[in-house]
Protein backbone atom coordinates (compact mmCIF):
# COMPACT_ATOMS: atom_id res chain seq x y z
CA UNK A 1 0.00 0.00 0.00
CA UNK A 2 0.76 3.79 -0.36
CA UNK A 3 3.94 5.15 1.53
CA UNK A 4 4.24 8.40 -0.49
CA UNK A 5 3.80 11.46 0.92
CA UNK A 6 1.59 12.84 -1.72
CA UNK A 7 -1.95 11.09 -1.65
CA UNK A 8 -3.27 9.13 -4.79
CA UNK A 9 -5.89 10.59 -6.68
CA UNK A 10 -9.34 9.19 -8.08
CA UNK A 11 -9.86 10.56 -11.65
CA UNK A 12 -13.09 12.55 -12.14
CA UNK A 13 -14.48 16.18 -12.03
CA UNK A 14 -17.43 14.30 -8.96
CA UNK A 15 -17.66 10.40 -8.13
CA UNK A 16 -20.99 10.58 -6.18
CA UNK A 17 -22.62 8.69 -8.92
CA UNK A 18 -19.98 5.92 -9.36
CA UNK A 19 -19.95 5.55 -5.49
CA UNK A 20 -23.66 5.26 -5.77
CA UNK A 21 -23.65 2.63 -8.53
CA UNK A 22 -20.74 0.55 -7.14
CA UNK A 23 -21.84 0.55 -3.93
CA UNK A 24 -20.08 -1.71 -0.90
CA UNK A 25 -17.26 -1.75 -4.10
CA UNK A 26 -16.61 1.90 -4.44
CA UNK A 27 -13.61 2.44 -2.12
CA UNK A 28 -12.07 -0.88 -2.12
CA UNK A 29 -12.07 -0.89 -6.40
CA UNK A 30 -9.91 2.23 -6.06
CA UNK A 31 -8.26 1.03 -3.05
CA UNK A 32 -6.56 -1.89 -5.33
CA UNK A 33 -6.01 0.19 -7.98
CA UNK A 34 -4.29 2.60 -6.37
CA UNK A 35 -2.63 0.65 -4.83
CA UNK A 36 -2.99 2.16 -1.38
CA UNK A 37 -5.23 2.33 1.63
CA UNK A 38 -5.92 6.00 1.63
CA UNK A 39 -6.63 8.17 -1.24
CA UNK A 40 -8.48 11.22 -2.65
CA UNK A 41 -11.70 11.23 -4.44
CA UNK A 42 -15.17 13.88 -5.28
CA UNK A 43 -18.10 13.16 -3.45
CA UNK A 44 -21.11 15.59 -3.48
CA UNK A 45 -18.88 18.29 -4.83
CA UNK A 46 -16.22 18.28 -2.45
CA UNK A 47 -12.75 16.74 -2.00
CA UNK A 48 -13.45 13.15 0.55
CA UNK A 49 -10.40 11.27 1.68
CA UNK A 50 -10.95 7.43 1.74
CA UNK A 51 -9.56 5.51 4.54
CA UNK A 52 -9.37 1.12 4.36
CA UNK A 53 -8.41 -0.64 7.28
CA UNK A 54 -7.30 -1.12 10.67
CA UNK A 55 -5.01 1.54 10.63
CA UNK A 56 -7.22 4.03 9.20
CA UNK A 57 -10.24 2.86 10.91
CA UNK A 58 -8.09 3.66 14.42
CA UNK A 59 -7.54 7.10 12.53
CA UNK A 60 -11.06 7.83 11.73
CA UNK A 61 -12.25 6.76 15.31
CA UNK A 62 -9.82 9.61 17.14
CA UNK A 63 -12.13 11.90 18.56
CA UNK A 64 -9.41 14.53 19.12
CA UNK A 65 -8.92 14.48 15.15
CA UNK A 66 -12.52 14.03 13.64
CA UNK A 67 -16.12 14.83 14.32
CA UNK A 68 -19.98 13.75 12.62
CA UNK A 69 -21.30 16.70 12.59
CA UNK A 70 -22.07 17.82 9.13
CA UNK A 71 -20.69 14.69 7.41
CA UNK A 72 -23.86 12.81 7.10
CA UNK A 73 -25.84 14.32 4.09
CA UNK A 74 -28.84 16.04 5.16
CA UNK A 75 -30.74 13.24 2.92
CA UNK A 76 -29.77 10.38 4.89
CA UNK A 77 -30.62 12.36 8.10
CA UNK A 78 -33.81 12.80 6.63
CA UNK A 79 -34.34 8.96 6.19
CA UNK A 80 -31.66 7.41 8.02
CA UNK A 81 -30.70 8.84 11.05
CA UNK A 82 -33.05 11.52 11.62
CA UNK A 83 -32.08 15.72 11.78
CA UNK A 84 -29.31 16.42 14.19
CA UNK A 85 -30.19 13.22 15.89
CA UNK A 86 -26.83 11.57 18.29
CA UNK A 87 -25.24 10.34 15.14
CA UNK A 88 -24.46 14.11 14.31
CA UNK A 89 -22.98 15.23 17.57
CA UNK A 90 -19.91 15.51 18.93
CA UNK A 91 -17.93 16.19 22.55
CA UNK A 92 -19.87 16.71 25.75
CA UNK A 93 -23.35 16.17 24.25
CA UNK A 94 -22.57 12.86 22.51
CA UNK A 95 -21.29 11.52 25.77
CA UNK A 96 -24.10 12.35 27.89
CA UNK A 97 -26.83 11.65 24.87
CA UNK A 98 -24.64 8.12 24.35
CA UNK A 99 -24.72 7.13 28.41
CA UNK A 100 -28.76 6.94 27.09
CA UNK A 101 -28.26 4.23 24.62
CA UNK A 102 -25.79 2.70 26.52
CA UNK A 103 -28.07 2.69 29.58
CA UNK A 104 -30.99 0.49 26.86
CA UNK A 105 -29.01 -1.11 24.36
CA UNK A 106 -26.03 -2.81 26.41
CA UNK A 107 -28.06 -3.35 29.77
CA UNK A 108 -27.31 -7.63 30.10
CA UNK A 109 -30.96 -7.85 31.52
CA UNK A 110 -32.71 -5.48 28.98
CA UNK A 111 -31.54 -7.95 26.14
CA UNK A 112 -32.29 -11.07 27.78
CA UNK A 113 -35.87 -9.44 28.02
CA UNK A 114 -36.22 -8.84 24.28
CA UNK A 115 -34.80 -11.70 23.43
CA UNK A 116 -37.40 -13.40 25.56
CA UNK A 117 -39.53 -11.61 23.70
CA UNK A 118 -38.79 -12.71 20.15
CA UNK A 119 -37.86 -16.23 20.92
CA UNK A 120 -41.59 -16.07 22.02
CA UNK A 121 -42.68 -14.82 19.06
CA UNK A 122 -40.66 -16.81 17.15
CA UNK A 123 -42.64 -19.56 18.21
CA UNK A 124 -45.64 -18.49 17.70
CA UNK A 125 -44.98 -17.57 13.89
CA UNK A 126 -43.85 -21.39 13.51
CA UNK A 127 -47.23 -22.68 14.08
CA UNK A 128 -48.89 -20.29 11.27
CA UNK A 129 -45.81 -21.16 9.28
CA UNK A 130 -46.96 -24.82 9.46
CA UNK A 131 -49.97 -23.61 7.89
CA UNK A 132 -48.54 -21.23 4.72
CA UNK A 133 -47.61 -22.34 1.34
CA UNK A 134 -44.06 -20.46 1.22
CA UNK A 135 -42.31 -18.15 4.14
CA UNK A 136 -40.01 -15.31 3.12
CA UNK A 137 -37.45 -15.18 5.80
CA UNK A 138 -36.74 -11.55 5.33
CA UNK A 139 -40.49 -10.33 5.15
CA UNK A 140 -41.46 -12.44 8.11
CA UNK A 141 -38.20 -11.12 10.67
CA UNK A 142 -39.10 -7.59 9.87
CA UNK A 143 -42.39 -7.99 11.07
CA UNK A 144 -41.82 -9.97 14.38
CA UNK A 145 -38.44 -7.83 14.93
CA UNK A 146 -40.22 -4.87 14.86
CA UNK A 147 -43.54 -5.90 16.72
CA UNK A 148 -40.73 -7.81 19.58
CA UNK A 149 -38.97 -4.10 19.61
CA UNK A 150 -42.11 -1.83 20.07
CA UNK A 151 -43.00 -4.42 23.22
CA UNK A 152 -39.96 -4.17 24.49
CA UNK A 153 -39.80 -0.21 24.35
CA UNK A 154 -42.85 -0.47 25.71
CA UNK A 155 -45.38 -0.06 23.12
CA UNK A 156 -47.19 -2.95 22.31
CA UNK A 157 -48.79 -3.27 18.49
CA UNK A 158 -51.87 -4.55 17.61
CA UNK A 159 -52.00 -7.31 15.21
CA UNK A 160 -53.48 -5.33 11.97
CA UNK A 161 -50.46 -2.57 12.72
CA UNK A 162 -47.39 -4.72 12.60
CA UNK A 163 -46.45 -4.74 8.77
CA UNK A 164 -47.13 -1.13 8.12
CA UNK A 165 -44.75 0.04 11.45
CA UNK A 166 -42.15 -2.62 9.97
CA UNK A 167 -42.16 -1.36 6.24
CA UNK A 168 -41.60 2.12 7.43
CA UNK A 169 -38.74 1.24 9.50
CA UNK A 170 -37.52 -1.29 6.60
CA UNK A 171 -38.06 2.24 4.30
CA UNK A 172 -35.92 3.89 6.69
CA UNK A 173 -33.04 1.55 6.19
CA UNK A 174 -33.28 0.69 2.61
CA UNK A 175 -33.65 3.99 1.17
CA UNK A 176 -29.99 4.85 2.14
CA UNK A 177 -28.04 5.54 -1.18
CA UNK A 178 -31.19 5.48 -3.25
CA UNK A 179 -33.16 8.38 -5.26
CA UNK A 180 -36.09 8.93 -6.76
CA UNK A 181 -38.90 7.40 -5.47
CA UNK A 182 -37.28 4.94 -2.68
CA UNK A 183 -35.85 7.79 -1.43
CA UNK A 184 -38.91 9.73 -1.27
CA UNK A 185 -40.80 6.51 0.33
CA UNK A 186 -38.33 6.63 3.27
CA UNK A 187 -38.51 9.59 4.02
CA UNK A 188 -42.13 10.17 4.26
CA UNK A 189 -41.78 6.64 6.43
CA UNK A 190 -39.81 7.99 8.77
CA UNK A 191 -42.15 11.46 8.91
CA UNK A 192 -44.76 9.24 9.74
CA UNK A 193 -42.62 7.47 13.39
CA UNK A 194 -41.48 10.42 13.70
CA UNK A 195 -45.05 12.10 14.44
CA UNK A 196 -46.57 8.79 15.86
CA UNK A 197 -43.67 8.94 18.27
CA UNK A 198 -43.93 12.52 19.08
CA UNK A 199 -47.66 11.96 19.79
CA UNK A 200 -47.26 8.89 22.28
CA UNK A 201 -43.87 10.92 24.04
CA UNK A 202 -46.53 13.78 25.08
CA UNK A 203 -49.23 11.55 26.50
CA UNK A 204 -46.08 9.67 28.40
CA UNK A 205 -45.43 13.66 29.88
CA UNK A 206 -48.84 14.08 30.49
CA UNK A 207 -49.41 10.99 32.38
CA UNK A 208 -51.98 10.16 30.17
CA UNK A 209 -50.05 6.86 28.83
CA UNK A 210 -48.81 4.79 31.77
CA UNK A 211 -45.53 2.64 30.97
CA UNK A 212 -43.11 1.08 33.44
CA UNK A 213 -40.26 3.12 34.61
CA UNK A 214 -37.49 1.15 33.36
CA UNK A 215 -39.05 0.97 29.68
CA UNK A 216 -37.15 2.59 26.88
CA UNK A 217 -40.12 4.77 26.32
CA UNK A 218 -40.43 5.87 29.66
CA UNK A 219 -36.60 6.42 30.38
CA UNK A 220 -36.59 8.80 26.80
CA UNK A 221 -39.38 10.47 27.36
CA UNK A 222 -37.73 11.63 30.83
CA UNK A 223 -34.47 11.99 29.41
CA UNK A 224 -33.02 15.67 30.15
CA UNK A 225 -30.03 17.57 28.87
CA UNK A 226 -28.69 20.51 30.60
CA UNK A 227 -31.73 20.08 33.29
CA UNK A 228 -33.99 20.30 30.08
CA UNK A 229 -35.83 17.39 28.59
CA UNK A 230 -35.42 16.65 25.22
CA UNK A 231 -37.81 18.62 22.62
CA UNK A 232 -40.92 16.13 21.75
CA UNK A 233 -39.41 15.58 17.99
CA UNK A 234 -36.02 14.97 19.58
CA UNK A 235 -36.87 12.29 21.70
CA UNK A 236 -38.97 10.85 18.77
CA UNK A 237 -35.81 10.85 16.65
CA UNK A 238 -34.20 9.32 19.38
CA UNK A 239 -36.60 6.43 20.19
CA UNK A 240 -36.77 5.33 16.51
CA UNK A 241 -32.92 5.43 16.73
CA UNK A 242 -33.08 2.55 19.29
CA UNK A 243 -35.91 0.53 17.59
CA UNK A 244 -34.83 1.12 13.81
CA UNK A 245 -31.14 -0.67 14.34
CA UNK A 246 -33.05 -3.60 16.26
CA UNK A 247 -35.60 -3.79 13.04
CA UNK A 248 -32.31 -3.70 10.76
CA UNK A 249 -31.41 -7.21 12.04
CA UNK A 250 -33.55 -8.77 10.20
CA UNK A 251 -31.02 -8.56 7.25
CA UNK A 252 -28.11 -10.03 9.32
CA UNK A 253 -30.91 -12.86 10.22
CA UNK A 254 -31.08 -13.47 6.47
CA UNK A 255 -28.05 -13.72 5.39
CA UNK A 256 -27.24 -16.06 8.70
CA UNK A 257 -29.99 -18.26 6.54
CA UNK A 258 -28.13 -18.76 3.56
CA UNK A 259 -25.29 -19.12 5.14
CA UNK A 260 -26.52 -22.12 6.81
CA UNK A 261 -27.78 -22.90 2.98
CA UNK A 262 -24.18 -22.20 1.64
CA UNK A 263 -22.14 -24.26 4.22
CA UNK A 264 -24.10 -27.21 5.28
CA UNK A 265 -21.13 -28.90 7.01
CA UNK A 266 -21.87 -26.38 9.44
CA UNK A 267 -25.47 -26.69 10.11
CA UNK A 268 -23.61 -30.13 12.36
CA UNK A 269 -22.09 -27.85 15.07
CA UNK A 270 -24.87 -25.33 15.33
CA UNK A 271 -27.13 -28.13 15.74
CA UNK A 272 -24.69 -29.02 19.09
CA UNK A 273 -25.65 -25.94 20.16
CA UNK A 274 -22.37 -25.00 21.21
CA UNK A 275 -22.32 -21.28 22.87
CA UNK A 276 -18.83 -20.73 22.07
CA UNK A 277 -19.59 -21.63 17.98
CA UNK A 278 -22.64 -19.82 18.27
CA UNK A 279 -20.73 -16.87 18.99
CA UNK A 280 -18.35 -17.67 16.29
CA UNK A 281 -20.51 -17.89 13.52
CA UNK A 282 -23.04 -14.84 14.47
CA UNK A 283 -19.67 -13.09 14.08
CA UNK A 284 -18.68 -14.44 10.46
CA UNK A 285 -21.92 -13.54 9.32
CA UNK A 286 -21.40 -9.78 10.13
CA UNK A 287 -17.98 -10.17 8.66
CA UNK A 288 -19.09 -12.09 5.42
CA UNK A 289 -22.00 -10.52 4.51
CA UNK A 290 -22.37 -6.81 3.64
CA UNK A 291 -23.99 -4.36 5.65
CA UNK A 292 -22.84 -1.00 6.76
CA UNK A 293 -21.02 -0.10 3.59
CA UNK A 294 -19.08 2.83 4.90
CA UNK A 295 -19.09 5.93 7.36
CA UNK A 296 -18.62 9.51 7.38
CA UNK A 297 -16.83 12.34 9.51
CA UNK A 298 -15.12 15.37 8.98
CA UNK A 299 -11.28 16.65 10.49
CA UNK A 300 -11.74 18.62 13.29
CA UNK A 301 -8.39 20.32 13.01
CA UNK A 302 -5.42 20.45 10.55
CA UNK A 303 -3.22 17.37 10.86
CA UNK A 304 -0.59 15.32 9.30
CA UNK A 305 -0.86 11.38 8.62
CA UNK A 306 1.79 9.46 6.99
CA UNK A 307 2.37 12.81 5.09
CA UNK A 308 -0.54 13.76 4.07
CA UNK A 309 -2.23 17.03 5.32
CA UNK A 310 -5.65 16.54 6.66
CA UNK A 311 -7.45 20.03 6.88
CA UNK A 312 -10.54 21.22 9.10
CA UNK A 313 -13.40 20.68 7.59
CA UNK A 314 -12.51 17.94 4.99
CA UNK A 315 -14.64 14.96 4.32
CA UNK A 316 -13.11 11.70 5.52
CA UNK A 317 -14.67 8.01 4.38
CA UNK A 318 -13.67 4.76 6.34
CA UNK A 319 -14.78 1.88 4.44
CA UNK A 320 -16.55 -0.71 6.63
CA UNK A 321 -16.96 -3.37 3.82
CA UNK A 322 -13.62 -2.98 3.15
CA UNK A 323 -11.95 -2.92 6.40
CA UNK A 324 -13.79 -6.28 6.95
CA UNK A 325 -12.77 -8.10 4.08
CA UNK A 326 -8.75 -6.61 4.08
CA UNK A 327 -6.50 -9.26 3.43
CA UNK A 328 -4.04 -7.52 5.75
CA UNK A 329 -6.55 -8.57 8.86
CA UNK A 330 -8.01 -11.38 8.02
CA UNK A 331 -6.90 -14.44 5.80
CA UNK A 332 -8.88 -15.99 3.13
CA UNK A 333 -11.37 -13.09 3.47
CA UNK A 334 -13.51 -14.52 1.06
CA UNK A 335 -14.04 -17.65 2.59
CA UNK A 336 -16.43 -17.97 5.08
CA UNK A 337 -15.18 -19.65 7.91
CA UNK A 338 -16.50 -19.20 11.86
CA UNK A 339 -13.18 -20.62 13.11
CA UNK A 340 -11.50 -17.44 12.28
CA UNK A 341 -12.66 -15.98 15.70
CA UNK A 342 -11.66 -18.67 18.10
CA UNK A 343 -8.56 -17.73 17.89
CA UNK A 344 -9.30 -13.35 17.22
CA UNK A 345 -10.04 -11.21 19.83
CA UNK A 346 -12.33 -8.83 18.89
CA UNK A 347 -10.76 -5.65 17.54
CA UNK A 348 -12.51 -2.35 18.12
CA UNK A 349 -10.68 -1.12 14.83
CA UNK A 350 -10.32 -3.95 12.52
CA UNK A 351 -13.92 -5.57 13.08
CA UNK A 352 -16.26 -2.99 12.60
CA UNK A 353 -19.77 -4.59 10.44
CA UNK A 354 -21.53 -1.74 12.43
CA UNK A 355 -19.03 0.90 13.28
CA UNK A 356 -15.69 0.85 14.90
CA UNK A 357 -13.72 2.78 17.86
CA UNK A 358 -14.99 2.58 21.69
CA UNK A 359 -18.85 2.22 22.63
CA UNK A 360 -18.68 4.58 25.17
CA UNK A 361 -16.83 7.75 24.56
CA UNK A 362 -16.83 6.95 20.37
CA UNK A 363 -19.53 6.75 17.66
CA UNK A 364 -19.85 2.82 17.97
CA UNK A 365 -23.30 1.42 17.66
CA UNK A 366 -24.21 0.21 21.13
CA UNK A 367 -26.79 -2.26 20.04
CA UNK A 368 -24.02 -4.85 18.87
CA UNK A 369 -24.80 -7.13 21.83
CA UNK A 370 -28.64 -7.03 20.95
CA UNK A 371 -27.82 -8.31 17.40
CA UNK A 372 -25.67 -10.80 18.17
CA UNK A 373 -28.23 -12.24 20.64
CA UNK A 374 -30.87 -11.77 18.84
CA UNK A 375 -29.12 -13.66 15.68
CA UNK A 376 -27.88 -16.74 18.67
CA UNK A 377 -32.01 -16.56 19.29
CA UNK A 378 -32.84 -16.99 15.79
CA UNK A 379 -30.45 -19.57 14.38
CA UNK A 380 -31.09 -22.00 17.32
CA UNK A 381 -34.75 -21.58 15.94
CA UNK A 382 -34.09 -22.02 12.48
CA UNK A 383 -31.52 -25.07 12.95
CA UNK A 384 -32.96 -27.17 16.31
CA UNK A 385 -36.74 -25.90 16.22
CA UNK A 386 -37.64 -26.35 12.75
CA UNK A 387 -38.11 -28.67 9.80
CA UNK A 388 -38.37 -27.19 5.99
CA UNK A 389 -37.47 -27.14 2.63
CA UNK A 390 -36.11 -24.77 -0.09
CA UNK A 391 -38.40 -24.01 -3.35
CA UNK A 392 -35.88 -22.97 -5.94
CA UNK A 393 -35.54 -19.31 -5.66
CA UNK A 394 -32.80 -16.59 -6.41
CA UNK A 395 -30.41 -16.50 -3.73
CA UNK A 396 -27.79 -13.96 -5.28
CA UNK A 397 -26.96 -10.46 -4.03
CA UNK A 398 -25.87 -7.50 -5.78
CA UNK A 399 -22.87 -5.72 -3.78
CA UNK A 400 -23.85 -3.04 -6.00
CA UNK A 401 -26.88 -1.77 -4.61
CA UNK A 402 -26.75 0.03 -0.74
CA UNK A 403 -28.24 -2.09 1.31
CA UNK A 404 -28.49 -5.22 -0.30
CA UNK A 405 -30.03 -8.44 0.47
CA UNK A 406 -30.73 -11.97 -1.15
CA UNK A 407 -32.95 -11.38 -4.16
CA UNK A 408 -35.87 -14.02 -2.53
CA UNK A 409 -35.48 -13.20 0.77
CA UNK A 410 -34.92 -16.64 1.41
CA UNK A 411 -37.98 -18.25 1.27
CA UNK A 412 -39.10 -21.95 2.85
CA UNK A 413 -41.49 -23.82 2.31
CA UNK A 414 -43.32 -27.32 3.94
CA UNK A 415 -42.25 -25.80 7.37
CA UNK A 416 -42.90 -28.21 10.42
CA UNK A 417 -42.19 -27.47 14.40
CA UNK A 418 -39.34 -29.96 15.76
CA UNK A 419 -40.88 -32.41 18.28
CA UNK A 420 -38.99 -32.22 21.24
C-alpha cells in the first residue's frame, strides 16, 4: 500500500454517482487500484479522503482528530438517522446523549428481556408457518423484529399494525443511497414514526399513557439535557434510533440463513448448540455478509498522517466493507469460515460490520450485543426448532446496490415445528 507522501488521486471532475452505482465496491475498487489504503476522491462536490483498514479505521475513530457533525448528508438524516439526531454530535453532548443508549441497548438484563420476547414470538410464527404455502425469511423477521422491539420499548402493536410500522422502518433503512422514489418513500416513512412517536412521548409527559419506569419509552421520554428534557421531535428521533437498528437485524438474520444454505457442514455444530460456535458464527456472518457499507466524519483540526495534510473541515470516508474483508486482517477473506474468531479477539478497529472505535466515549453502535443475541435466538430456531425445505428461488446479491439483500429473501417452504 501507499507510503508516499503525496496522496493518490481518483480521476473525475465528482464520483458521487460511481460511489452510488458501485456501492459496498466503491472504495475498495480504487483502493486496489491505487494501490494504497488512503486516497483522494469527489463526493457531493467536495474533496473526501478514503480511509481502508485497521489503521485508518483507528484514525477515523480519534475523537481529538474528527467529528460527525455535518458529514452525514442532510438526505440520509432525513431517512436514516433523523435531523441532528446523536449520530451528528460531537464532545460533551454525545457523551451524555450516548450514556442513554448505553443505559438500553447494552443493559445484560434489557436484552435477555427482548430476546425473551422474540424467541416467544418466534414460536408463535412457527405454528402459522406450518400452515402457509411459502415463508419469506426476510419479510417475516421484519415484522416480528419490529412488533418484539415496540413491546420491548414499551409499546405494544396490535395485530393489523405490525407490517405497516415494519415497512416504514424497513423504508428507513433501505432507502440509504437510493433516489427517486425509494428515497422519497423513506422519508415520508420515517415522517410518519417520527409524528406517531412525538404523539405517544406527550401523553407519556402528560401521564396520560402509563408505561413502566425502566421501559425505553419511559426512560426517553424523561431523558433531560442541561436540566432540560429533550424537545418532543427529539426524543422521537431518538426512540426510533433505538428501535430502527433492532428492526435492521432482520437482514443479518437473512443472510445467517443462507449461510446455513451455503455451508451445510456447518449446520452439524450449530445443531450441538455450542455457545462458544454460536458466537463464532453470528460473528462471520457480520464479517461475510455486507452491511454497513461505509461511514462519514469530517477533520476537526489540521493534521498530518503518513504525510498527508488533513485540513478542518474535509470529508473523511472509512470503508466498513472494506476494512472487513482486508487481506491484511483477516486471511482468506472470502471464505467464510466461523473458526476465524476462536482464535481473534475482537478488535474495536479492525472488526467494525456496524461501526468501529470505543462504545462509550466513540460513535460505535451500542446495540451490537442485541444483534448478536438476537441472531444466537434466531439460528437456534431455524436449525434445532424447525423442519423445511427450499423451493428454488434466487439467492444472489448485488454488492452493488446500498443495502443489499438476497434477491428471494430466502424463502421456505413445507415448514414443520421440531418435536422435542
Amino acid at each position: 500500500m501507499n507510503s508516499q507522501n503525496t496522496i493518490p488521486k481518483d480521476k473525475g471532475i465528482d464520483n458521487t454517482l460511481k460511489l452510488l452505482t458501485e456501492g459496498y465496491l466503491f472504495i475498495k475498487n480504487r483502493g486496489e487500484k491505487l494501490n494504497s489504503d488512503i486516497f483522494e476522491t469527489r463526493l457531493l462536490g467536495q474533496k473526501a479522503i478514503c480511509l481502508i483498514g485497521e489503521e485508518g479505521s483507528r484514525l477515523f475513530y480519534n475523537p481529538e482528530l474528527f467529528i460527525r457533525s455535518g458529514a452525514a448528508p442532510k438526505r440520509v438524516q432525513k431517512t436514516l438517522f433523523g435531523i441532528n439526531a446523536i449520530q451528528a454530535t460531537d464532545g460533551e453532548k454525545h457523551l451524555h446523549r450516548k450514556e442513554l443508549f448505553m443505559s438500553l441497548l447494552m443493559n445484560p438484563e434489557r436484552i435477555e428481556d427482548l430476546a425473551k420476547i422474540f424467541r416467544d414470538k418466534l414460536s408463535r410464527a412457527a405454528a402459522q408457518w406450518e400452515e402457509a404455502e411459502e415463508v419469506v425469511i426476510f419479510e417475516e423477521m421484519k415484522n416480528i423484529i419490529c412488533s418484539s422491539a415496540f413491546q420491548w420499548v414499551g409499546l405494544p402493536l396490535k395485530d393489523d399494525e405490525i407490517k405497516a410500522k415494519a415497512q416504514n422502518f424497513i423504508d428507513m433503512i433501505y432507502s440509504f443511497g437510493s433516489v427517486g422514489p425509494k428515497y422519497w418513500k423513506g422519508k415520508k416513512a420515517r415522517c410518519r414514526e417520527e409524528l406517531f412517536l412525538q404523539r405517544i412521548i406527550k401523553k407519556v409527559r402528560l401521564g396520560e399513557l402509563i408505561c413502566h419506569s425502566s421501559s425505553p419509552l419511559y426512560v426517553v421520554s424523561s431523558y433531560k439535557e442541561e436540566e432540560e428534557e429533550l424537545p418532543e421531535a427529539m426524543a422521537a428521533i431518538e426512540l426510533i434510533n433505538i428501535i430502527r437498528p433492532i428492526v435492521a437485524i432482520s437482514t443479518f438474520i437473512t443472510f445467517s440463513c443462507l449461510a446455513i444454505y451455503e455451508y451445510p457442514a456447518l449446520r452439524r455444530e450449530l445443531r450441538l448448540k455450542n455457545e462458544d460456535y454460536y458466537e463464532y458464527f453470528v460473528q462471520e456472518v457480520r464479517r461475510f455478509y455486507p452491511f454497513a457499507p461505509f461511514v462519514g466524519a469530517r477533520v476537526k483540526k489540521d493534521f498530518i498522517y503518513r504525510g498527508v495534510n488533513f485540513t478542518q473541515g474535509t470529508l473523511v470516508i472509512l470503508d466498513i466493507y472494506g476494512t472487513n474483508h482486508d487481506p491484511k486482517i483477516w486471511s482468506n477473506p472470502y471464505e467464510f469460515n466461523p473458526l476465524r474468531f476462536r482464535a481473534k479477539e475482537r478488535n474495536k478497529y479492525s472488526f467494525i460490520p456496524q461501526g468501529g472505535g470505543d462504545y462509550l466515549k466513540g460513535h460505535r453502535c451500542p446495540g451490537e450485543e442485541i444483534t448478536l443475541e438476537l441472531m444466537k435466538v434466531f439460528i437456534d430456531f431455524f436449525v434445532n426448532g424447525i423442519e423445511y425445505k427450499l423451493p428454488k428461488q434466487n439467492l444472489s446479491y448485488n454488492l452493488h446496490k446500498i443495502p443489499t439483500l438476497p434477491e428471494s429473501g430466502f424463502i421456505i417452504c413445507t415448514v414443520r415445528k421440531k418435536k422435542t
